[in-house]
C-alpha atoms as a PDB file:
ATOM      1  CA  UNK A   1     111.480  97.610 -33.074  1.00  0.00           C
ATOM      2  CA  UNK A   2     110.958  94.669 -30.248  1.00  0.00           C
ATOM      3  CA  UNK A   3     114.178  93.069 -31.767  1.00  0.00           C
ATOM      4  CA  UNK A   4     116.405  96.072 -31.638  1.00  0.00           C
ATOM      5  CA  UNK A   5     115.394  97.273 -27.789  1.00  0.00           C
ATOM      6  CA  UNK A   6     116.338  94.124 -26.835  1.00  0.00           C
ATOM      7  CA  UNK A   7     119.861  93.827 -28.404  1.00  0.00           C
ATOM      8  CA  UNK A   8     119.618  97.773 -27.219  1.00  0.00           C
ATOM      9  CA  UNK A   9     119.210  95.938 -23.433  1.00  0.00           C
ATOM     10  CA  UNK A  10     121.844  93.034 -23.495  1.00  0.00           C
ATOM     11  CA  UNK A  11     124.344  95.261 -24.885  1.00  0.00           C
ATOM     12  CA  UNK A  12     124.019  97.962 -21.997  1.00  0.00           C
ATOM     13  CA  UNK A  13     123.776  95.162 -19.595  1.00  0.00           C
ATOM     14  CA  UNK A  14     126.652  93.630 -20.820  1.00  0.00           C
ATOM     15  CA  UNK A  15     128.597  96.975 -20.683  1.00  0.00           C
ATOM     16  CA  UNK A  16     127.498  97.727 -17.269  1.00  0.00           C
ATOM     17  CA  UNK A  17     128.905  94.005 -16.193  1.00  0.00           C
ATOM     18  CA  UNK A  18     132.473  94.676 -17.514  1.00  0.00           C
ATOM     19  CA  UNK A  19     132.642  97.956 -15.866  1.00  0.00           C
ATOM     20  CA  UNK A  20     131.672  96.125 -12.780  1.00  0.00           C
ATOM     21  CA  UNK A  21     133.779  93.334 -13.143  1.00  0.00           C
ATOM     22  CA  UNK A  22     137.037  95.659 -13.932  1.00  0.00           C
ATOM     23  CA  UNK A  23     136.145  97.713 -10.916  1.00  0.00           C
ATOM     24  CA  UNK A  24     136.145  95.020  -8.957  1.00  0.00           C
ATOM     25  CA  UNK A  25     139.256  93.601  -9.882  1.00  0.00           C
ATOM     26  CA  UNK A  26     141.021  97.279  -9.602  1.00  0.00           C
ATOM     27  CA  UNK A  27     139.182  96.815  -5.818  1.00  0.00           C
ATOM     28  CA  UNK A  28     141.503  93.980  -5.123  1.00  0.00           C
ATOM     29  CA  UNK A  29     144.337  94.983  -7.399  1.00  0.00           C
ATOM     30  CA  UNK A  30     144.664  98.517  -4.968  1.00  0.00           C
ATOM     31  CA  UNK A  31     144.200  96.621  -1.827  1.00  0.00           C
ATOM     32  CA  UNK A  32     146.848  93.331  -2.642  1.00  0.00           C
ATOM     33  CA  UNK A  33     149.252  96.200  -3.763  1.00  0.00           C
ATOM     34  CA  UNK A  34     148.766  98.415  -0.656  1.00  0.00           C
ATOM     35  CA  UNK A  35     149.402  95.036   1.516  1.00  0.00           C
ATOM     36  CA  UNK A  36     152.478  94.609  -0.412  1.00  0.00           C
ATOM     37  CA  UNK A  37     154.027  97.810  -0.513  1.00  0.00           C
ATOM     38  CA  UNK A  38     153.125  97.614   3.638  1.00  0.00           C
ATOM     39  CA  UNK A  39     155.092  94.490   4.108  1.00  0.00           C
ATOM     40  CA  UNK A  40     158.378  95.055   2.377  1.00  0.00           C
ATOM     41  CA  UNK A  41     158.588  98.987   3.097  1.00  0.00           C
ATOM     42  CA  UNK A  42     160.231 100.050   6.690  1.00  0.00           C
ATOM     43  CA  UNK A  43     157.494 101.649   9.055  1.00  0.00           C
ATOM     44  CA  UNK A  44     157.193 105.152   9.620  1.00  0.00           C
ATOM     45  CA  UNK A  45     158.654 106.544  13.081  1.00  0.00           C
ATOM     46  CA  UNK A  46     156.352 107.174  15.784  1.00  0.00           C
ATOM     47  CA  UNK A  47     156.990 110.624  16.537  1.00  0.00           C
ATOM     48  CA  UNK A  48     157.856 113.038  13.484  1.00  0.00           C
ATOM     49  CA  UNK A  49     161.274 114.766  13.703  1.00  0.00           C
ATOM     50  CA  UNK A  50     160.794 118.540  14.884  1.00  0.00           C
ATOM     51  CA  UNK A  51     161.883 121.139  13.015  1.00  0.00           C
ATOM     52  CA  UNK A  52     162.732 124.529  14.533  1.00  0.00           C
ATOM     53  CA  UNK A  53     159.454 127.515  13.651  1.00  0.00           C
ATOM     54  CA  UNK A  54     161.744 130.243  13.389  1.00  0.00           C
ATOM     55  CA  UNK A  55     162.202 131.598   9.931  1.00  0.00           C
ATOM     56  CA  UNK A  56     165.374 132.243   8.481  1.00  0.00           C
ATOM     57  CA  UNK A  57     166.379 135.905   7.993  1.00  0.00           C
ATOM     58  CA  UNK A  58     166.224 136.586   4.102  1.00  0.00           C
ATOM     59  CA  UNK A  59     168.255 139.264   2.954  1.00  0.00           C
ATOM     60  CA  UNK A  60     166.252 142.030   1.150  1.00  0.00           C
ATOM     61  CA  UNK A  61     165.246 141.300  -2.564  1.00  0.00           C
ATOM     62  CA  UNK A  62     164.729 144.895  -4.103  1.00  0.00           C
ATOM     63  CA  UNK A  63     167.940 147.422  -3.602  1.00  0.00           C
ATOM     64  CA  UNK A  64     167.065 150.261  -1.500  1.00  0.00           C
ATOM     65  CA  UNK A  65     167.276 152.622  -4.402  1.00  0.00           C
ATOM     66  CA  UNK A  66     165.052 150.682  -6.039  1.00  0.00           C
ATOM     67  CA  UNK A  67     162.597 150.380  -3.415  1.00  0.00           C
ATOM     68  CA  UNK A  68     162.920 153.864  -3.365  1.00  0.00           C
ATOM     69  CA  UNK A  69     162.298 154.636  -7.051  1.00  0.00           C
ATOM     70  CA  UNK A  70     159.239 152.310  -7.144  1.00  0.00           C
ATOM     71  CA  UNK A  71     157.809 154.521  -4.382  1.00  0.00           C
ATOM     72  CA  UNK A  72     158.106 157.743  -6.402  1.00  0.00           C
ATOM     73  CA  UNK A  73     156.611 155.967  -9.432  1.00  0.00           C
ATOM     74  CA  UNK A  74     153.706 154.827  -7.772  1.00  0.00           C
ATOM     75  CA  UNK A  75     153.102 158.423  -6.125  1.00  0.00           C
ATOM     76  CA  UNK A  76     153.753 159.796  -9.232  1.00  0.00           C
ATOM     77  CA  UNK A  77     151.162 157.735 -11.273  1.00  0.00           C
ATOM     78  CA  UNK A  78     148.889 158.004  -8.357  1.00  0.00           C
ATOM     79  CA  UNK A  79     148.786 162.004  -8.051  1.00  0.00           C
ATOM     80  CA  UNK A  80     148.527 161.929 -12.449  1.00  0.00           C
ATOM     81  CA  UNK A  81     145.236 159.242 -12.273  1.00  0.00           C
ATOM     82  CA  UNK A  82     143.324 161.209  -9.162  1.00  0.00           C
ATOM     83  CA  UNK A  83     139.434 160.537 -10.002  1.00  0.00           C
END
C-alpha cells in the first residue's frame, strides 16, 4: 500500500508541475503577443468621435388597422377570462 501512495504522490505532483509550467508559458505567450499586436497596430485616437443622441424617427411597425384589431382581441379575451 506504501508503494502505491507514493507513485499515487509523484504522479499528482508531476501533474500539478505541467499545469504550472503550461500556465506559465501561456503567462508569457499572452503578454509577448499583446506587446506585439501593440507595436505594429496604429494607436487609438485620443478623443472618441461623437455621435449625435437623437434617435432616428422609425416609421410605425404594426398597420393602424392592425393595431386596432389587436386591441379588440385583447378586450375581447379579457372581458371572456374575468376571474
Amino acid at each position: 500500500m506504501n508503494e502505491l501512495m507514493t507513485q499515487a504522490i509523484d504522479l499528482m505532483i508531476a501533474g500539478m508541475g505541467f499545469v504550472f509550467a503550461f500556465l506559465i508559458v501561456l503567462v508569457f505567450a499572452t503578454l509577448i503577443m499583446s506587446k506585439l499586436l501593440n507595436r505594429f497596430t496604429a494607436p487609438e485616437p485620443a478623443t472618441p468621435a461623437r455621435t449625435s443622441r437623437a434617435k432616428p424617427k422609425a416609421k410605425p411597425s404594426v398597420d393602424p388597422d392592425v393595431a386596432e384589431a389587436i386591441k379588440q382581441a385583447v378586450a375581447q379575451f379579457r372581458s371572456r377570462h374575468k376571474k
